[in-house]
N, C-alpha and C. Protein backbone atom coordinates (compact mmCIF):
# COMPACT_ATOMS: atom_id res chain seq x y z
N UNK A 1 40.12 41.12 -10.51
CA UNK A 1 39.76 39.85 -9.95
C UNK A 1 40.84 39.24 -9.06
N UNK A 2 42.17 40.05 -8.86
CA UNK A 2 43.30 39.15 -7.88
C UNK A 2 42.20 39.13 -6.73
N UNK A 3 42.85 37.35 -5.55
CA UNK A 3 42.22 37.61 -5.24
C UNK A 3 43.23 37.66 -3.81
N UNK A 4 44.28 37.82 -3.70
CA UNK A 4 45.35 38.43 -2.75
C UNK A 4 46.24 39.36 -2.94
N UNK A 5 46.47 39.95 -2.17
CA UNK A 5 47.67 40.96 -2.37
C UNK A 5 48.90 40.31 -3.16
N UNK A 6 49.24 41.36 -3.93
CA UNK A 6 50.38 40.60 -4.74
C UNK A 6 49.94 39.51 -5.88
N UNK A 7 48.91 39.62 -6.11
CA UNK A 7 48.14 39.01 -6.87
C UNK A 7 47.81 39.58 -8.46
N UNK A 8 48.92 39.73 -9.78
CA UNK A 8 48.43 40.21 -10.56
C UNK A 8 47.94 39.74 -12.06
N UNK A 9 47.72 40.09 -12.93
CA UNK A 9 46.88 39.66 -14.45
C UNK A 9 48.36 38.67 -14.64
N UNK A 10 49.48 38.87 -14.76
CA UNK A 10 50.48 37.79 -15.88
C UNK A 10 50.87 36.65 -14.84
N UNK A 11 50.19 36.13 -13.95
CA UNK A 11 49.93 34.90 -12.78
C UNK A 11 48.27 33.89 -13.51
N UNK A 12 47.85 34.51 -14.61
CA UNK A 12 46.43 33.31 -14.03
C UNK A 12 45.74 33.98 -15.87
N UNK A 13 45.00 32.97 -16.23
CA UNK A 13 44.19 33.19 -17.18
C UNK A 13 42.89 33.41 -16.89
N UNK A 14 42.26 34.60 -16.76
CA UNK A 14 41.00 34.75 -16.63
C UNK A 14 39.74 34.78 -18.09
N UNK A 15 38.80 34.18 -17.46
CA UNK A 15 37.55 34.23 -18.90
C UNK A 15 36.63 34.68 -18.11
N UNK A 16 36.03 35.95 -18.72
CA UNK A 16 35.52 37.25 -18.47
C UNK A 16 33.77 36.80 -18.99
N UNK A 17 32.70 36.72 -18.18
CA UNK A 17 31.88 36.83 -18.78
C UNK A 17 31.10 38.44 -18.92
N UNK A 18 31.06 38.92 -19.58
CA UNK A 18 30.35 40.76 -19.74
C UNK A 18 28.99 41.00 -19.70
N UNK A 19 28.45 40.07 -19.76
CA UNK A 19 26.79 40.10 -20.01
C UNK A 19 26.42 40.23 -18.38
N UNK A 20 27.43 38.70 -18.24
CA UNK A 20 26.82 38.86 -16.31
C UNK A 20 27.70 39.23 -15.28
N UNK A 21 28.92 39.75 -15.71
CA UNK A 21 29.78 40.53 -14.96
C UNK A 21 30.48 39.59 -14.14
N UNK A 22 30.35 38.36 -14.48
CA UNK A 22 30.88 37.29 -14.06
C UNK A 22 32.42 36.78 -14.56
N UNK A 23 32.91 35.73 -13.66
CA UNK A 23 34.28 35.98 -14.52
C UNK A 23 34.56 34.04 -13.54
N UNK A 24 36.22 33.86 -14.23
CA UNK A 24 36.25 32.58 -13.73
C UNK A 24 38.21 32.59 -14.02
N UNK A 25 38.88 31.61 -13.19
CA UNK A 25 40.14 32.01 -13.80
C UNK A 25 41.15 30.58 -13.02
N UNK A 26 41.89 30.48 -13.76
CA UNK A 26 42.99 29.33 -13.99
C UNK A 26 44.44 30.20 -13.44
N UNK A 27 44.77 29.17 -12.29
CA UNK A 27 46.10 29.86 -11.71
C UNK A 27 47.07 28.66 -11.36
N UNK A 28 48.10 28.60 -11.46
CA UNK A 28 48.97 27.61 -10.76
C UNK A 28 50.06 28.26 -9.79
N UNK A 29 50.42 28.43 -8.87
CA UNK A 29 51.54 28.82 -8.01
C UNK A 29 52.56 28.83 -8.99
N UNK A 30 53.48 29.55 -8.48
CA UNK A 30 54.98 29.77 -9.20
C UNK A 30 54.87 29.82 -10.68
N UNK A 31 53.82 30.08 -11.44
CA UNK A 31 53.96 29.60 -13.15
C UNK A 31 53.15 31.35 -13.47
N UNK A 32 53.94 31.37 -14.82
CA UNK A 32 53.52 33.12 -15.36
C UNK A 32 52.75 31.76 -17.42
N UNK A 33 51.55 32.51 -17.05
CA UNK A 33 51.25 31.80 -18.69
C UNK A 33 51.10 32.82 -19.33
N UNK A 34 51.60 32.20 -20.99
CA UNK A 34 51.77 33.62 -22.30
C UNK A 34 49.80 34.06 -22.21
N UNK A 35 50.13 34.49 -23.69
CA UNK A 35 48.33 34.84 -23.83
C UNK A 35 48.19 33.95 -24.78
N UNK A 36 46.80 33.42 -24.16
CA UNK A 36 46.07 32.32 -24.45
C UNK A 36 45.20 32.37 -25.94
N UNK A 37 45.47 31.04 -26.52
CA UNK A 37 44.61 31.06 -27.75
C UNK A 37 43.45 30.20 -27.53
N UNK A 38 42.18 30.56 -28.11
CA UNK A 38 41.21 30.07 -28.04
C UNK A 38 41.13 28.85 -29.62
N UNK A 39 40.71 27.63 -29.17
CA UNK A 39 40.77 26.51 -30.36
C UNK A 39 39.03 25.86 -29.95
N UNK A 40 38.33 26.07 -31.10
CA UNK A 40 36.78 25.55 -31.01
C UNK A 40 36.73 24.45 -31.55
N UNK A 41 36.24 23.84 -30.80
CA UNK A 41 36.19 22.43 -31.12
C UNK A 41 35.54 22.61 -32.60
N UNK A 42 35.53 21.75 -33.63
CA UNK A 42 35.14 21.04 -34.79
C UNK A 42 33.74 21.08 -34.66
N UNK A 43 32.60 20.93 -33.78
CA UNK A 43 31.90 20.37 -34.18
C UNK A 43 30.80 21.54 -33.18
N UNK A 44 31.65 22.44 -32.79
CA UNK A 44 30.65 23.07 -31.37
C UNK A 44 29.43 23.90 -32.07
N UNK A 45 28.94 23.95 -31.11
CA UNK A 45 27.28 24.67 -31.57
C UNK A 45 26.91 25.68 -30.26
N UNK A 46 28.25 25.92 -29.41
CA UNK A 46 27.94 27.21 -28.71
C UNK A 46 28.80 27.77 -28.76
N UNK A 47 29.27 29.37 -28.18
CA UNK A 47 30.24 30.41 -28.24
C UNK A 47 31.47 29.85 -27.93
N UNK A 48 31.51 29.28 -26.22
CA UNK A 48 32.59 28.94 -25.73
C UNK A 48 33.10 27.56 -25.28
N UNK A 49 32.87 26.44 -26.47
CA UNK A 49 32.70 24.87 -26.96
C UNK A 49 34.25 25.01 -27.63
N UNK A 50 35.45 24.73 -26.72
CA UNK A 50 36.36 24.64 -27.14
C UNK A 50 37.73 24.22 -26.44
N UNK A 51 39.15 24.56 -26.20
CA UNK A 51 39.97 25.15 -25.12
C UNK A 51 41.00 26.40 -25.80
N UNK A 52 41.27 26.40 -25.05
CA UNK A 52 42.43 27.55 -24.39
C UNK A 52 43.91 27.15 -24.74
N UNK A 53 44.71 27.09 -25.05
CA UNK A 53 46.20 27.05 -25.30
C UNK A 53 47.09 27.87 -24.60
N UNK A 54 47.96 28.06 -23.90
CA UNK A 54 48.61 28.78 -23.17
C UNK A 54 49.93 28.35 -22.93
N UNK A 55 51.09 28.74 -23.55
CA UNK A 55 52.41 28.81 -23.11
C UNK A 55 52.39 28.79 -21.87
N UNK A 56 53.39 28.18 -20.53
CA UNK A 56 53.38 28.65 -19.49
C UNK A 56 54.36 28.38 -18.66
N UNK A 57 55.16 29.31 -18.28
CA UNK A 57 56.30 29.58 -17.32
C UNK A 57 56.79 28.55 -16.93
N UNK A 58 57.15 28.04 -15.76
CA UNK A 58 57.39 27.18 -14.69
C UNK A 58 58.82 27.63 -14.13
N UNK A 59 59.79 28.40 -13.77
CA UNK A 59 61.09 28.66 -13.79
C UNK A 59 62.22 28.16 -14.62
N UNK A 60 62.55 27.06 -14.95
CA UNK A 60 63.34 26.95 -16.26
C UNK A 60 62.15 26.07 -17.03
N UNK A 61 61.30 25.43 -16.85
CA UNK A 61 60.42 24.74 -17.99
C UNK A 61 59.02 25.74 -18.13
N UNK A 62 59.26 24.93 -19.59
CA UNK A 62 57.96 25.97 -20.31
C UNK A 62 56.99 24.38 -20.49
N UNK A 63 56.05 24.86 -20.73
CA UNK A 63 54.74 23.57 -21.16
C UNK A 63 53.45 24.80 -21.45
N UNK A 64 53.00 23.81 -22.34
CA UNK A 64 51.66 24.21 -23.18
C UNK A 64 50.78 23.86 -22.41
N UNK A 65 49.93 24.66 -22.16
CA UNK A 65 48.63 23.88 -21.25
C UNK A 65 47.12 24.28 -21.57
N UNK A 66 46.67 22.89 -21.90
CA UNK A 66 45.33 22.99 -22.36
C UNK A 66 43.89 22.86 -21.16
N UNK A 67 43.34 24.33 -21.01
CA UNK A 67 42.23 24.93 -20.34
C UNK A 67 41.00 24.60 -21.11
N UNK A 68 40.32 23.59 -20.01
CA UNK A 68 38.71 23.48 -20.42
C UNK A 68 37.90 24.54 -20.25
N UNK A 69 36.81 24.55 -20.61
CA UNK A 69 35.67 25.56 -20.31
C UNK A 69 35.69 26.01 -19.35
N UNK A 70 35.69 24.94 -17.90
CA UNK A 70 35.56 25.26 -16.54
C UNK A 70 36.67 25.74 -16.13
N UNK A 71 37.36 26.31 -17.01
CA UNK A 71 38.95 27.05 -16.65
C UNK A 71 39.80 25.94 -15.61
N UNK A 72 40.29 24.79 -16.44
CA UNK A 72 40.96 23.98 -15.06
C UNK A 72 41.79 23.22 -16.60
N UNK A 73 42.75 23.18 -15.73
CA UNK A 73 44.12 22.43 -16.71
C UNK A 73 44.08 21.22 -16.97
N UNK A 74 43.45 20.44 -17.99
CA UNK A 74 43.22 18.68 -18.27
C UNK A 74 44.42 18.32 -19.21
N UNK A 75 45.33 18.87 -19.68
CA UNK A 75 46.65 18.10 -20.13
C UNK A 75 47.75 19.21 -19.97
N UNK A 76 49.19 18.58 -20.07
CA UNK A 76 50.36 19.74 -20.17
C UNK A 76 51.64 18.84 -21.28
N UNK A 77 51.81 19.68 -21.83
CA UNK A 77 53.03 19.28 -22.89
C UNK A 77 54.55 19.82 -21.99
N UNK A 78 54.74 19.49 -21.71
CA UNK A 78 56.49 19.65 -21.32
C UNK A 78 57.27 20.15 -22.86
N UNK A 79 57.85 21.03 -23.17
CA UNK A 79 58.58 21.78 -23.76
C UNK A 79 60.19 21.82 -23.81
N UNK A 80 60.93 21.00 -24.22
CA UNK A 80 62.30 21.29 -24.14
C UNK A 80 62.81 22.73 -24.84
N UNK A 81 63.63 22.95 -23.87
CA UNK A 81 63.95 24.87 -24.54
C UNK A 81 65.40 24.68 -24.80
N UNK A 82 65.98 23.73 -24.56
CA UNK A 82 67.64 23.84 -24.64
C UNK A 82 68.47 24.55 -23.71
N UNK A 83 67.40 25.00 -22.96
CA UNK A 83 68.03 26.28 -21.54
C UNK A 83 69.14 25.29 -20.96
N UNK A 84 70.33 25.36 -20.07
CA UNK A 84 70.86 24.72 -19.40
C UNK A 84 71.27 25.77 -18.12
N UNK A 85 71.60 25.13 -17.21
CA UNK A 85 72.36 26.19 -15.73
C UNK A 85 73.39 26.33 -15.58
């Protein structure tokens, strides 16, 4: 699914649909995100009624970032790592 050259899987979170060969995916410039955990909402009554959790890069900052359904980033936790330069 890249969709430029230089474009590879540890740049973007993709959600794969298999039935319809369809697919959908969350990218930010300059940021590498870990692998993503899936959290279902409490109360859902379909498959994919939930978000996404994802560690994610930024060059010295890390932040957690929570992916809606529609694969798009609605909050970020900033992460202190103790890193210094």
């Amino acid at each position: 699914m890249p969709s430029q050259a230089g474009d590879c899987f540890y740049t973007r979170l993709l959600k794969v649909d298999a039935e319809l060969g369809t697919g959908q995916e969350w990218k930010e410039e300059g940021t590498f995100p870990g692998e993503p955990i899936f959290v279902p909402h409490p109360e859902a009554s379909k498959e994919d009624q939930g978000v996404l959790l994802s560690v994610v890069l930024a060059g010295k900052t890390v932040t957690v970032r929570h992916v809606s359904k529609k694969m798009s980033a609605y909050s970020c936790i900033q992460v202190h790592t103790g890193v210094t330069t």
